[in-house]
Structure formats: structure tokens, C-alpha cells
N, C-alpha and C. Protein backbone atom coordinates (compact mmCIF):
# COMPACT_ATOMS: atom_id res chain seq x y z
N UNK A 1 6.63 37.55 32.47
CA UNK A 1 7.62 37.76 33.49
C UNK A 1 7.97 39.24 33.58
N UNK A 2 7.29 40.51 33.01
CA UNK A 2 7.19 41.63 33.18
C UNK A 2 7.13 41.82 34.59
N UNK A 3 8.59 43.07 34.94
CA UNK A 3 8.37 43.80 36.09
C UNK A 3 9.90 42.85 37.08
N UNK A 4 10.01 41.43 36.78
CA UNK A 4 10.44 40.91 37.42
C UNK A 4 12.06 40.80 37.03
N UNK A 5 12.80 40.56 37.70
CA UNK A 5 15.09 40.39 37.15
C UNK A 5 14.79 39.36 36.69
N UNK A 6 15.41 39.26 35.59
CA UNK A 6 15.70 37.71 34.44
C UNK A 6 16.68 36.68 35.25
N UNK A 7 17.32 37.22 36.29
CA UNK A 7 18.08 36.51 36.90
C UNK A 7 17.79 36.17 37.71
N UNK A 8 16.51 35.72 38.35
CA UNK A 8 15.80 34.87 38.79
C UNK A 8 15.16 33.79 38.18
N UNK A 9 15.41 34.15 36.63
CA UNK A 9 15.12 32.76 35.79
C UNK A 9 16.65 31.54 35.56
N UNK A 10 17.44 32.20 35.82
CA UNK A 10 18.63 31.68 35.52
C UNK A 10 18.80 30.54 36.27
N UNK A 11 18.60 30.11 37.04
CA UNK A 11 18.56 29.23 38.13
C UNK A 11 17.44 27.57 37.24
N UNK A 12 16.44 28.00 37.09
CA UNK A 12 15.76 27.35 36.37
C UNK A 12 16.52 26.04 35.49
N UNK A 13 17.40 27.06 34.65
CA UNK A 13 17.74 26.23 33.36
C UNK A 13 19.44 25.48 33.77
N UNK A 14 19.76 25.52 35.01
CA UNK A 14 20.75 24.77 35.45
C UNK A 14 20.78 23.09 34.87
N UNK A 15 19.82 22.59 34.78
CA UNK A 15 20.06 21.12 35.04
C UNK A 15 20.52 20.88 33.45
N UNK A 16 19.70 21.99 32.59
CA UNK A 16 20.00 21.61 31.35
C UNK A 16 20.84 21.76 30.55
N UNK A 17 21.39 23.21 31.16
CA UNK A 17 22.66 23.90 31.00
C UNK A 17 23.65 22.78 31.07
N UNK A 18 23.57 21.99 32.36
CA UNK A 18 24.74 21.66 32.57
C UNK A 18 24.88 19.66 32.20
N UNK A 19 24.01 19.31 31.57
CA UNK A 19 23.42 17.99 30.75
C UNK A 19 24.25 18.47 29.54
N UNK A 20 23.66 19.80 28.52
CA UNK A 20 24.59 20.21 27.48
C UNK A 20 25.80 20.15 27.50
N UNK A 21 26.55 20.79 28.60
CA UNK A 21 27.83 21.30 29.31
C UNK A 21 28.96 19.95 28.99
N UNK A 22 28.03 19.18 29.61
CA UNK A 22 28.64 17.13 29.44
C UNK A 22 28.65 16.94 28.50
N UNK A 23 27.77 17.08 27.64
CA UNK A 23 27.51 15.97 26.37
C UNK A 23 28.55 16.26 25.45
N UNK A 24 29.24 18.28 25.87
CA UNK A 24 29.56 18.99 25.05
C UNK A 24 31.20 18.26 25.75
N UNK A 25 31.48 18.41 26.68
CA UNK A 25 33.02 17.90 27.53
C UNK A 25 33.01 16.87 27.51
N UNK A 26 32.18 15.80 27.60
CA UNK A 26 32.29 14.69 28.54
C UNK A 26 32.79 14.70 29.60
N UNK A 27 33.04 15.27 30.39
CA UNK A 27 33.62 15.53 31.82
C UNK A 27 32.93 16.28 32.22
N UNK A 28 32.30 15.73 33.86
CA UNK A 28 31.66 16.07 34.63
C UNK A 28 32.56 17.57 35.20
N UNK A 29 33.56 17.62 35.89
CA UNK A 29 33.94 18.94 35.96
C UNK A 29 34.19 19.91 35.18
N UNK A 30 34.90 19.29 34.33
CA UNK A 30 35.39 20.47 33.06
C UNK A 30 33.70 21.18 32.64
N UNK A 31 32.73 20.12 32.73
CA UNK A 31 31.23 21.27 32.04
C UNK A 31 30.86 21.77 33.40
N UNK A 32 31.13 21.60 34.88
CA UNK A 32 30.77 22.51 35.23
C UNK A 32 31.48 23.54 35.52
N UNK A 33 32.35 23.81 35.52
CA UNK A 33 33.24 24.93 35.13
C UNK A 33 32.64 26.04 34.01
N UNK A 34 32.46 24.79 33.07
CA UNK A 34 31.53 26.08 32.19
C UNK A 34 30.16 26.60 32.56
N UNK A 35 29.37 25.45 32.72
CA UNK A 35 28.28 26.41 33.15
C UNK A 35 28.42 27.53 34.14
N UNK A 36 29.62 27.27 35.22
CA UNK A 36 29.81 28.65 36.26
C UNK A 36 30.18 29.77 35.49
N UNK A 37 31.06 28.97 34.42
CA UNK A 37 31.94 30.71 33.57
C UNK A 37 30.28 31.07 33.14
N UNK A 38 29.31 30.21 32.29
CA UNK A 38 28.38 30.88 31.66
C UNK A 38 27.35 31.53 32.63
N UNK A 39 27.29 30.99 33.68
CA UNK A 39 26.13 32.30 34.59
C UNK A 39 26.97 33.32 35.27
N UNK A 40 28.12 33.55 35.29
CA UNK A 40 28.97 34.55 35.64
C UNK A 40 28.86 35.50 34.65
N UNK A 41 28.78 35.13 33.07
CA UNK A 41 29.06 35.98 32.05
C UNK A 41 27.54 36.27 32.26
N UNK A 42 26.65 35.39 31.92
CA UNK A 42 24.91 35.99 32.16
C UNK A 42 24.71 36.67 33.08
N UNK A 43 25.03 36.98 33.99
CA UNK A 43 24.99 37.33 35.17
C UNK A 43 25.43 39.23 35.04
N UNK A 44 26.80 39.26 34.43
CA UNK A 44 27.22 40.49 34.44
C UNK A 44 27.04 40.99 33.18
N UNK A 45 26.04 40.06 32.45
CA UNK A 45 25.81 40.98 30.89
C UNK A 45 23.93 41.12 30.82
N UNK A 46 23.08 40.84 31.93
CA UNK A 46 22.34 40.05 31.91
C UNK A 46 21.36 41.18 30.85
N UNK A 47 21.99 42.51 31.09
CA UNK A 47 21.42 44.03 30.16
C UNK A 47 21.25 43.55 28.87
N UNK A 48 22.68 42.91 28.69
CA UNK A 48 22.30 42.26 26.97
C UNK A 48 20.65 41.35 26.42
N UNK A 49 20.61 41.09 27.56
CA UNK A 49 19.17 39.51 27.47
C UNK A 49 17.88 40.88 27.04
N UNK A 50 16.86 40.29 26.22
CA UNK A 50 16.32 40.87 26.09
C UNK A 50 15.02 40.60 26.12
N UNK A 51 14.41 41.43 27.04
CA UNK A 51 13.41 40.05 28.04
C UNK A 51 12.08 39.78 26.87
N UNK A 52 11.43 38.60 27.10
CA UNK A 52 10.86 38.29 26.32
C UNK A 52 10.95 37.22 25.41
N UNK A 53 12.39 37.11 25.08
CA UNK A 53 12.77 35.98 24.58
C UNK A 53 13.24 35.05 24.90
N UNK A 54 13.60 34.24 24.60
CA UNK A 54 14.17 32.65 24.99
C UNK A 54 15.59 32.84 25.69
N UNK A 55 15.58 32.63 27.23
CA UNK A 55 16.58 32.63 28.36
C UNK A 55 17.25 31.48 27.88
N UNK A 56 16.53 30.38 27.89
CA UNK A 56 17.28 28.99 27.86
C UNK A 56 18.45 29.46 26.27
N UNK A 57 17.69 29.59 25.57
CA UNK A 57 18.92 29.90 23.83
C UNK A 57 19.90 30.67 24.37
N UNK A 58 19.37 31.87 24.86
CA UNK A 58 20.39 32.44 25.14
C UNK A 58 21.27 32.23 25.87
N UNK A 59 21.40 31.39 27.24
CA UNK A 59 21.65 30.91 27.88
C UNK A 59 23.37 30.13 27.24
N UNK A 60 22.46 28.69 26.48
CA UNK A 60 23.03 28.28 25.66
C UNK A 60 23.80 28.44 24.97
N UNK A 61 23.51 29.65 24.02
CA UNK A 61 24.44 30.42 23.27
C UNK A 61 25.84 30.69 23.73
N UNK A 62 25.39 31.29 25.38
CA UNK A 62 26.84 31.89 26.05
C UNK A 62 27.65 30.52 26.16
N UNK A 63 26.62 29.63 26.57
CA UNK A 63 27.82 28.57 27.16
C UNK A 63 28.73 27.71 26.09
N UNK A 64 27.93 27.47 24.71
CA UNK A 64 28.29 27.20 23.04
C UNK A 64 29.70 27.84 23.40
N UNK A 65 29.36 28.92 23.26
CA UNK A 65 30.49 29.83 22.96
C UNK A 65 31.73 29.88 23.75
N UNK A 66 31.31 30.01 25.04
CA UNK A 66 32.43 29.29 26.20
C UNK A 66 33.11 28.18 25.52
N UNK A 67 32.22 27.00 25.38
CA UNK A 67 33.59 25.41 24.98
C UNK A 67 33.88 26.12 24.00
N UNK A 68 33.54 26.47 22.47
CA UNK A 68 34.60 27.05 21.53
C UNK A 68 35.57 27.99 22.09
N UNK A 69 35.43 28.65 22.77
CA UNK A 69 36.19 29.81 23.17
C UNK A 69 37.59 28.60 23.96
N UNK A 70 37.31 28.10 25.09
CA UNK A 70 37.82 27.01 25.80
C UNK A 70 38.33 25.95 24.63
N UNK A 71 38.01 25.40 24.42
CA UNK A 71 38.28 24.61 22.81
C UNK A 71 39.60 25.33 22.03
N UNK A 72 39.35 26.67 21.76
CA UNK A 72 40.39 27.07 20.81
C UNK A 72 41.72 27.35 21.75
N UNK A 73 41.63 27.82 23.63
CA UNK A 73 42.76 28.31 24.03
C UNK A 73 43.20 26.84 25.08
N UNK A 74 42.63 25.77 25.20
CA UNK A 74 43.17 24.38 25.16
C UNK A 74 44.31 24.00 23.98
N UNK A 75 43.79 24.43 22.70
CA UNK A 75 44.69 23.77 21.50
C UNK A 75 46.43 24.57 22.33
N UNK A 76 46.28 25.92 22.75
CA UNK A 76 47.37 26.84 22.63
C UNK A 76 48.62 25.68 23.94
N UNK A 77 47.67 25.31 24.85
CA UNK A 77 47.80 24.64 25.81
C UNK A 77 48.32 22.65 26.20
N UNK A 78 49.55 22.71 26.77
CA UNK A 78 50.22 21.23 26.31
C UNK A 78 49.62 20.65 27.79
N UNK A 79 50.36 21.18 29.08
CA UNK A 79 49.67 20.04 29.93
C UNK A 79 48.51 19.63 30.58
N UNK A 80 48.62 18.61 31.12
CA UNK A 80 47.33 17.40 31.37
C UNK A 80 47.44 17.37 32.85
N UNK A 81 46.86 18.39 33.23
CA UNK A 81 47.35 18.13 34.93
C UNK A 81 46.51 17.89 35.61
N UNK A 82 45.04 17.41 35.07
CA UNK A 82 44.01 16.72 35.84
C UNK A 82 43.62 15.76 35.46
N UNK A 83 44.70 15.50 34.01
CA UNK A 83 44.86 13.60 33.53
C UNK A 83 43.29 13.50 32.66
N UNK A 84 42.39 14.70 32.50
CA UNK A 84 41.34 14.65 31.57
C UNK A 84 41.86 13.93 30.22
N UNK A 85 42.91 14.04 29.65
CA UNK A 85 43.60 13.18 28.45
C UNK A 85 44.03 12.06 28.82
N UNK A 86 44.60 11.50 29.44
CA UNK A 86 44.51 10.68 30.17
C UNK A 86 43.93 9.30 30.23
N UNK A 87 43.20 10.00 30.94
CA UNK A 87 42.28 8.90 31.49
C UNK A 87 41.10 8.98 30.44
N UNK A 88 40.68 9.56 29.14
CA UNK A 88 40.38 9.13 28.00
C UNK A 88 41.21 8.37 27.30
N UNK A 89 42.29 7.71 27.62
CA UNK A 89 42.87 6.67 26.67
C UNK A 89 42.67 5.37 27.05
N UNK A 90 41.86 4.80 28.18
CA UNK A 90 41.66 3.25 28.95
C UNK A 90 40.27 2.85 28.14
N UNK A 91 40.48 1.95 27.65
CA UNK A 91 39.32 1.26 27.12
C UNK A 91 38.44 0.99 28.31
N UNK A 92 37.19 1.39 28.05
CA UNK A 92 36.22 1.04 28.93
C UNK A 92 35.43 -0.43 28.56
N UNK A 93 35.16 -1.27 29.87
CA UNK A 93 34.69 -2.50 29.59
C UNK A 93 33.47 -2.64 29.08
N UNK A 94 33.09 -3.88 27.71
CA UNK A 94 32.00 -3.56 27.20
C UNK A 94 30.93 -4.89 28.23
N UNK A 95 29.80 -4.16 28.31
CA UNK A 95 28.57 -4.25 29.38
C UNK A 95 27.69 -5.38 28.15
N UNK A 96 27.03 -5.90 28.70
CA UNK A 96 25.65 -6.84 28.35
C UNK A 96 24.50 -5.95 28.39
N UNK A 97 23.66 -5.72 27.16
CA UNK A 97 22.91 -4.71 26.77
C UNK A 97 22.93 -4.26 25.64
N UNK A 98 21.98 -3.98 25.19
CA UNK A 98 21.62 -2.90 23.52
C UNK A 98 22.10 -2.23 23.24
N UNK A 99 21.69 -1.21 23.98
CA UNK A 99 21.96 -0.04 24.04
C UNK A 99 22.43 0.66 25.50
N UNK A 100 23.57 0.18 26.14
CA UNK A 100 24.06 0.91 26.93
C UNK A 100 25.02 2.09 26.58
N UNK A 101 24.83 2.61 28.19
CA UNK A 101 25.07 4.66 28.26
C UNK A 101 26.44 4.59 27.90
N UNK A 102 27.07 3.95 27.80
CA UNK A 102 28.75 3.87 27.90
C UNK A 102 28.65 4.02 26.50
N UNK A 103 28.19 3.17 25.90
CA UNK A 103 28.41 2.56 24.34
C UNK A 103 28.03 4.12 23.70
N UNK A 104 26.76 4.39 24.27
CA UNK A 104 26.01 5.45 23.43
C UNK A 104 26.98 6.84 23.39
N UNK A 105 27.47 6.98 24.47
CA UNK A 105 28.70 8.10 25.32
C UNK A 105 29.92 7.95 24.03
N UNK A 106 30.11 6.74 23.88
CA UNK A 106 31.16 6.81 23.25
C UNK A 106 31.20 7.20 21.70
N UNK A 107 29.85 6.36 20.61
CA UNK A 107 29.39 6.97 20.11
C UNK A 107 29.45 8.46 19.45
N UNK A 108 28.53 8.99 20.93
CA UNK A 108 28.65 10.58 20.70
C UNK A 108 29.62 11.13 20.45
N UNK A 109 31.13 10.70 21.10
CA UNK A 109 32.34 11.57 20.93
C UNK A 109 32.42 11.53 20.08
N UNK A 110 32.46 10.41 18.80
CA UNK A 110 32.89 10.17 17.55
C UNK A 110 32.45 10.78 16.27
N UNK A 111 31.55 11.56 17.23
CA UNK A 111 30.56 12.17 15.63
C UNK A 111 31.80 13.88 15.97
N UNK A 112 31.64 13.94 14.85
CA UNK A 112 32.15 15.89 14.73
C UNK A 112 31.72 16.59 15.21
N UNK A 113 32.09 17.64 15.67
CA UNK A 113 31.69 17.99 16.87
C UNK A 113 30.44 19.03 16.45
N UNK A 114 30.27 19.60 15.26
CA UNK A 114 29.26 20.06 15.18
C UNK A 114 28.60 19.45 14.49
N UNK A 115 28.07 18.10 14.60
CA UNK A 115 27.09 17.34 14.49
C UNK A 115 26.59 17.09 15.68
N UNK A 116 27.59 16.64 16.79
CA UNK A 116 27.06 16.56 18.20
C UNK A 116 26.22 17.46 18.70
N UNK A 117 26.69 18.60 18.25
CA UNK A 117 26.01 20.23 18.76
C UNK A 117 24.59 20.03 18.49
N UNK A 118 24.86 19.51 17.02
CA UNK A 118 23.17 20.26 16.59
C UNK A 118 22.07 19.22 17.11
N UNK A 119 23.10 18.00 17.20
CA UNK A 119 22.12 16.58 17.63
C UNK A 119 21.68 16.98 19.09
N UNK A 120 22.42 17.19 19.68
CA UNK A 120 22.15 17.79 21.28
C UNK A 120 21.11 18.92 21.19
N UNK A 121 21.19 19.78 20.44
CA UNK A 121 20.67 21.06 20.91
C UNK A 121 19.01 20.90 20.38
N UNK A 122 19.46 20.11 19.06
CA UNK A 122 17.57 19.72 18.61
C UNK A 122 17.19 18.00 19.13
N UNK A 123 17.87 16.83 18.82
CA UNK A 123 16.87 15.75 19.63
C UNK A 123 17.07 15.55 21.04
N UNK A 124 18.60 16.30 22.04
CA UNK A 124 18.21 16.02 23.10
C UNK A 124 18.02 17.25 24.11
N UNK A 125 17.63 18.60 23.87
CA UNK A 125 17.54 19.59 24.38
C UNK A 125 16.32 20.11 24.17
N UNK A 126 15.97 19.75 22.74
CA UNK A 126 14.35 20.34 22.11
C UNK A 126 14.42 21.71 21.59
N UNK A 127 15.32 21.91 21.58
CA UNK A 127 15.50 23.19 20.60
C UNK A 127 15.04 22.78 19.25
N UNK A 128 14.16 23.77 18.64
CA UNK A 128 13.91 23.73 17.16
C UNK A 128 14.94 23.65 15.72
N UNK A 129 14.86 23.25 14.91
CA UNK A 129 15.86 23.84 14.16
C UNK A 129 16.45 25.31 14.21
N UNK A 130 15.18 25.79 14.49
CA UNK A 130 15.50 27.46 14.00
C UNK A 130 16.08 28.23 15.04
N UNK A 131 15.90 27.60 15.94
CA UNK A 131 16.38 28.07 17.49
C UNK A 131 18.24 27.61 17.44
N UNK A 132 18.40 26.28 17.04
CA UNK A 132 19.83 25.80 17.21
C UNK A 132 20.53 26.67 16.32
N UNK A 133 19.71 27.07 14.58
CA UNK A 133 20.17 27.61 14.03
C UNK A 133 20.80 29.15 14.14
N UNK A 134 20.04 29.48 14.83
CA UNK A 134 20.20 31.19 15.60
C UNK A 134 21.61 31.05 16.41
N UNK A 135 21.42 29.70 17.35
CA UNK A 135 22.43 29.79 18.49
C UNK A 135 23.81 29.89 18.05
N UNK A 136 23.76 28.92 16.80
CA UNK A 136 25.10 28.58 16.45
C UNK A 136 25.47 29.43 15.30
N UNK A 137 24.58 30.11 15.11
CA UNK A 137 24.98 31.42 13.72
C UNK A 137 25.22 30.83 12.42
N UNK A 138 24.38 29.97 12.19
CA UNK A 138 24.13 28.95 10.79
C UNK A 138 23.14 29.06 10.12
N UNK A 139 22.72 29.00 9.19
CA UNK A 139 21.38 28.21 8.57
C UNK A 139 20.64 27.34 8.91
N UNK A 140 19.27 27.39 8.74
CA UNK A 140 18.08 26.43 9.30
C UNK A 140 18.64 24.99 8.66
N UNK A 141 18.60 24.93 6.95
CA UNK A 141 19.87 24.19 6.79
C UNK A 141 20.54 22.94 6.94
N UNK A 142 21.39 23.85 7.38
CA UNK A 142 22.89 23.71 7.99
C UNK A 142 22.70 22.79 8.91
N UNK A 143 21.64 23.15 9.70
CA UNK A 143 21.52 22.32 11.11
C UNK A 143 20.60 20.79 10.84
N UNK A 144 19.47 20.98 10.43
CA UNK A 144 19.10 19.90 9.75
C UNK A 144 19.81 19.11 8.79
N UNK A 145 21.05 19.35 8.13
CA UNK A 145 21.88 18.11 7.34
C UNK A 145 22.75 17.70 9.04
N UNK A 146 23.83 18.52 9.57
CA UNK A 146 24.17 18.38 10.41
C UNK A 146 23.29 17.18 11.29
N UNK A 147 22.17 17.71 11.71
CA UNK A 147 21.58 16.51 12.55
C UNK A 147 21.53 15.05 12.26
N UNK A 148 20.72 15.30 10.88
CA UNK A 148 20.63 13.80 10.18
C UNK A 148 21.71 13.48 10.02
N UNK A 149 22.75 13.71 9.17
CA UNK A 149 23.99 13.29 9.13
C UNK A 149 24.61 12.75 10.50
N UNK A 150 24.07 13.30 11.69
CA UNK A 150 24.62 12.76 13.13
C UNK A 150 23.92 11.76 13.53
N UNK A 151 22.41 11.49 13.50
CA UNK A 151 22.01 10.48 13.24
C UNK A 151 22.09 9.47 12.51
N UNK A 152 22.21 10.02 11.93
CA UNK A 152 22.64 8.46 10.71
C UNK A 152 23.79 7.86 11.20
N UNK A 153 25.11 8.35 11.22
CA UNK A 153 26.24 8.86 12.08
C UNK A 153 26.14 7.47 13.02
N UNK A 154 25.67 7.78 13.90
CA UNK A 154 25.31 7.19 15.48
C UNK A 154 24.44 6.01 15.32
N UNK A 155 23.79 5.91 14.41
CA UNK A 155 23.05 4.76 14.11
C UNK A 155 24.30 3.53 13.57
N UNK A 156 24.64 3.75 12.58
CA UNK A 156 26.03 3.21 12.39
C UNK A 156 27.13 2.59 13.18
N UNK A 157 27.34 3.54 13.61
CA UNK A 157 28.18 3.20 15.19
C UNK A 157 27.64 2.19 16.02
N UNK A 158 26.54 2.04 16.07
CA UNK A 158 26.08 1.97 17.33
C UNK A 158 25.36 0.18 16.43
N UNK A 159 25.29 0.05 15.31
CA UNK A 159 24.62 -1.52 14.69
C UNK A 159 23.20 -1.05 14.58
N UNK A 160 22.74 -0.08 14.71
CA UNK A 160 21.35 0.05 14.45
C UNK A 160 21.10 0.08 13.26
N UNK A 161 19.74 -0.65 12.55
CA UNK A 161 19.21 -0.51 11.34
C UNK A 161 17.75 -0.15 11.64
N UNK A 162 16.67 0.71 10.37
CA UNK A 162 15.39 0.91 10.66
C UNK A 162 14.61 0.24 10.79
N UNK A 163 14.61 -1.56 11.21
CA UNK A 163 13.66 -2.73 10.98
C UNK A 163 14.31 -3.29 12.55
N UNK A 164 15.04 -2.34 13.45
CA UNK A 164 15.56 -3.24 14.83
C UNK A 164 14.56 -2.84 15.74
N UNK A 165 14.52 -3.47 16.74
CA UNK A 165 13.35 -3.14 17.99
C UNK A 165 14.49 -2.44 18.80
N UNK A 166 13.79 -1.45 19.30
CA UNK A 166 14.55 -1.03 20.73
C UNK A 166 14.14 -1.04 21.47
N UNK A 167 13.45 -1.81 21.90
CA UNK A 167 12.36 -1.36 23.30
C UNK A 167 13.22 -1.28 24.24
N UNK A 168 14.68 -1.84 24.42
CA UNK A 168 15.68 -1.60 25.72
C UNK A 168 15.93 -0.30 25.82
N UNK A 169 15.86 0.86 24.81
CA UNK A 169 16.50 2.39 24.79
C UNK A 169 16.21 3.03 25.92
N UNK A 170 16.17 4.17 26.25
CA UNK A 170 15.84 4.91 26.89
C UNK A 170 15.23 6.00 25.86
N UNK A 171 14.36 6.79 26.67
CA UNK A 171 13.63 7.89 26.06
C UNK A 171 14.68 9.13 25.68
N UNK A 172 15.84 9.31 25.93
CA UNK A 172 16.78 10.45 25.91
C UNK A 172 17.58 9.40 24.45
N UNK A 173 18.09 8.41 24.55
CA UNK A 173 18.88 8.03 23.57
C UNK A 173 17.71 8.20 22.03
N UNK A 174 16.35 7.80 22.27
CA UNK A 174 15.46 7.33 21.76
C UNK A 174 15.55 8.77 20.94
N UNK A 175 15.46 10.23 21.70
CA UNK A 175 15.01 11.33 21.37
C UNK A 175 15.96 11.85 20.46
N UNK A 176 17.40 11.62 20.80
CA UNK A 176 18.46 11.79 20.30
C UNK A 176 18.82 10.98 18.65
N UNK A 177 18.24 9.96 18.49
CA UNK A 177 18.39 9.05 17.75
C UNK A 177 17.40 9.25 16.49
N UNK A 178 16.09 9.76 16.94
CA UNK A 178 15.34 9.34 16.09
C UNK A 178 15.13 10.84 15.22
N UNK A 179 14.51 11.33 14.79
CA UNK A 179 13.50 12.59 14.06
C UNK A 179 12.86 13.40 15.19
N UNK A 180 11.54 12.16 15.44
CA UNK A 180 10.75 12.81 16.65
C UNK A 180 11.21 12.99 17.84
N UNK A 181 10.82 14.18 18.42
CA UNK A 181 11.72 14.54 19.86
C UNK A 181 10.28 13.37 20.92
N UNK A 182 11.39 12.45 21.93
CA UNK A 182 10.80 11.40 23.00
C UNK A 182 10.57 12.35 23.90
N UNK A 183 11.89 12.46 24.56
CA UNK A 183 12.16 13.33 25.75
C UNK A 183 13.17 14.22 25.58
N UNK A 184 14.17 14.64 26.91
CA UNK A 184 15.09 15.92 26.94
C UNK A 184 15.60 15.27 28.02
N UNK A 185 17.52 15.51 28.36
CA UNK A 185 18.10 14.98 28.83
C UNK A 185 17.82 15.73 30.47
């Protein structure tokens, strides 16, 4: 991509950016909010990127850093004026199915949040260990107990044992769930 603005790659990594953005909020607006803060910040730092390397990590990185950043000046913050707290307190109705998205959604919240991270960023994003490990300023590690521990985690939750069939899963829960990467959200 020599010769060419990196910010013509930026566009690219939207869908995934903003798949992370969710998994990371659960709320459809609140992550896109972030992904806008994060190509605004890419956008006017884009000098920092250093071409050649991995847009999508970096990418990532900014937006990581956004929900912590967002994360820590929420705590400072009391009202609920778009009822996002809210309307996380209604039990959602349970569905007929294995493995349904609701169940799995819910799941996810329950793990810590940097277990979610690393589970997201390596079985449903495809980031490497060493790549998540960079993003999040950890150990190779770090991220591999983190994961398994989130897997295992979610397996639990969820009634799964290693002798169950899933053939109902989907390839994203599947990817998320298992070791081997299926697919990417």
C-alpha cells in the first residue's frame, strides 16, 4: 500500500470495528459512538500509524482504549438519560434452542471484562495472541490464561460439556468458544 493515505484503509475495517464496539457495550449506539470517537481520533493522529503494519490492531487499540477511557469517566457519572441502565434490568424471555444469541449475549456480559476482551479480540476477531497481547499492553501470557479462563467461563454458563454436540451453533459462537478460530464476527 506504498505511495497511497492509510485513510483510505480505514473504511475497510468498519464492520469489525464496530462488531468489537458491541460485544465491548452491548449497545448498539453507545459502540457506535465509539467507533466515530475512534476514526475521528485515527483520523487526526493518522501520522502516528505507521504504515506497514497492522491498521486493523491499531485501529482496535484506539477504540480498546476509548471504552476504558469511557468506562472510567461513566463511573464519575450518575445519570441514565438514555435508560442504557435501565433497560438492562428486564429479564429477557428465554427462547427454544441450544444455543441461542440472547443466551450467548448474556453469557458474554458475565465474564470480566478482560476476559471478554481477550476472548473477542483472539476467537472472535482473529487476532493472534501476540497481536491482542500488544493491543492491550499485556503479556502473550496474560492473554492466553485470560482466554481460556473465558472459555471455560462461558462454557459453564452456558451447560456446555466436551462430549455435547453442537451442530445448532453458529460458526462465530463456535469460534469464540472453542481454541480453533471457525470464523470472525
Amino acid at each position: 500500500m506504498s505511495g497511497s493515505d492509510p485513510r483510505e484503509e480505514l473504511v475497510d475495517h468498519l464492520p469489525a470495528m464496530r462488531a468489537f464496539a458491541i460485544s465491548l457495550t452491548r449497545n448498539g449506539a453507545i459502540a457506535d459512538d465509539m467507533v466515530q470517537d475512534t476514526l475521528v481520533k485515527a483520523w487526526t493522529n493518522i501520522d502516528k500509524f505507521q504504515e506497514g503494519t497492522n491498521m486493523r490492531a491499531w485501529l482496535f487499540t484506539i477504540l480498546r482504549n476509548t471504552y476504558y477511557s469511557n468506562r472510567r469517566k461513566a463511573k464519575r457519572e450518575v445519570a441514565d438519560v438514555d435508560g442504557v441502565f435501565t433497560e438492562n434490568l428486564a429479564e429477557k424471555p428465554a427462547h427454544d434452542g441450544h444455543m441461542q444469541m440472547a443466551d450467548f449475549r448474556r453469557a458474554l456480559g458475565q465474564l470480566k471484562d478482560e476476559q471478554r476482551e481477550a476472548l473477542l479480540l483472539v476467537g472472535a476477531s482473529g487476532f493472534s495472541y501476540e497481536e491482542a497481547a500488544e493491543m492491550c499492553g499485556v503479556a502473550v501470557g496474560t492473554i492466553k490464561s485470560r482466554t481460556n479462563r473465558a472459555r471455560a467461563r462461558l462454557a459453564e454458563i452456558l451447560g456446555h460439556n466436551e462430549n455435547e454436540a453442537m451442530e445448532m451453533t453458529d460458526d462465530a459462537t463456535m469460534s469464540v468458544l472453542s481454541a480453533s478460530k471457525v470464523s470472525s464476527f
